[in-house]
Protein backbone atom coordinates (compact mmCIF):
# COMPACT_ATOMS: atom_id res chain seq x y z
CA UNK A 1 68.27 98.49 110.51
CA UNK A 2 68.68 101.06 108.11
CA UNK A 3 72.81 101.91 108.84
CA UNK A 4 73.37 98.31 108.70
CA UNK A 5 71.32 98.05 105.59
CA UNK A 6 73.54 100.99 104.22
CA UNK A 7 76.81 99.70 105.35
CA UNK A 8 76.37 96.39 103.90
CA UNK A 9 75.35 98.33 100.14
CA UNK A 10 78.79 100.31 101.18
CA UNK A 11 81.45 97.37 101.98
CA UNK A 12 80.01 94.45 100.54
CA UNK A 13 83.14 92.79 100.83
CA UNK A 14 83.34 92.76 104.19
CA UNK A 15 81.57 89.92 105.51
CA UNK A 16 82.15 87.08 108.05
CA UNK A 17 84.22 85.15 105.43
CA UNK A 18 86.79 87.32 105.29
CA UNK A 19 87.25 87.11 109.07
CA UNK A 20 90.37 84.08 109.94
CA UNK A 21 88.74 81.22 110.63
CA UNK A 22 89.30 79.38 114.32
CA UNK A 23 91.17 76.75 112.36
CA UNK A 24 93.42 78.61 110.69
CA UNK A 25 94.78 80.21 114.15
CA UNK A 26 94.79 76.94 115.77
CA UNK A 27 97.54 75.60 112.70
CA UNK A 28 99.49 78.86 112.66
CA UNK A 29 103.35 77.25 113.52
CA UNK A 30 103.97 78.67 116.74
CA UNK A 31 108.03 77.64 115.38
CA UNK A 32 107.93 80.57 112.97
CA UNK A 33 107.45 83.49 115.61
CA UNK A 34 111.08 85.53 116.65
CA UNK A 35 112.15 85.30 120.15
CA UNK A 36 112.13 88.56 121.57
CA UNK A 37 113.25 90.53 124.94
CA UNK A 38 110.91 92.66 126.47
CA UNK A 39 112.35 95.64 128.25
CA UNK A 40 110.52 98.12 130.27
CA UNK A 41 110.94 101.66 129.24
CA UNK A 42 108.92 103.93 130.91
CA UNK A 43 108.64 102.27 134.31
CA UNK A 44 105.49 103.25 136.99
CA UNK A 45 107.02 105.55 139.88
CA UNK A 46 106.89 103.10 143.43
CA UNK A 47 104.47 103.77 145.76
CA UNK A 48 107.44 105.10 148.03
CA UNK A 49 108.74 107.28 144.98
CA UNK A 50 105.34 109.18 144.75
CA UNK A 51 105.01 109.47 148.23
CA UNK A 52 108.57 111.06 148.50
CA UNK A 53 107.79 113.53 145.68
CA UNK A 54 104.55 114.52 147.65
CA UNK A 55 106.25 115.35 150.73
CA UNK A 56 109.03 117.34 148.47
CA UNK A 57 106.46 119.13 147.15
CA UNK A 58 104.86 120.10 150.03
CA UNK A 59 108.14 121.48 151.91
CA UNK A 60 108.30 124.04 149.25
């Protein structure tokens, strides 16, 4: 009870009024947002690919 006391005498400006409110996020223009292309960059080794490194490693 105490820290929360204490945080609230520290940021009194932060309370749930500043938080977005529900409506505001369900107006947002979804229009407005840039169309973008995902690309994969660092792709997950296959199952096979990890397997083949394992037996690589082991003939060494």
């Amino acid at each position: 009870a105490t820290v929360q006391t204490r945080l609230h005498l520290l940021l009194p400006f932060a309370t749930m009024s500043d938080k977005p409110h529900k409506a505001e996020v369900e107006k947002f223009d979804k229009l407005k947002l840039k169309k973008t292309q995902t690309q994969e960059k660092n792709a997950l080794p296959s199952k096979e690919t990890i397997e083949q490194e394992k037996q690589a490693g082991s003939q060494k």
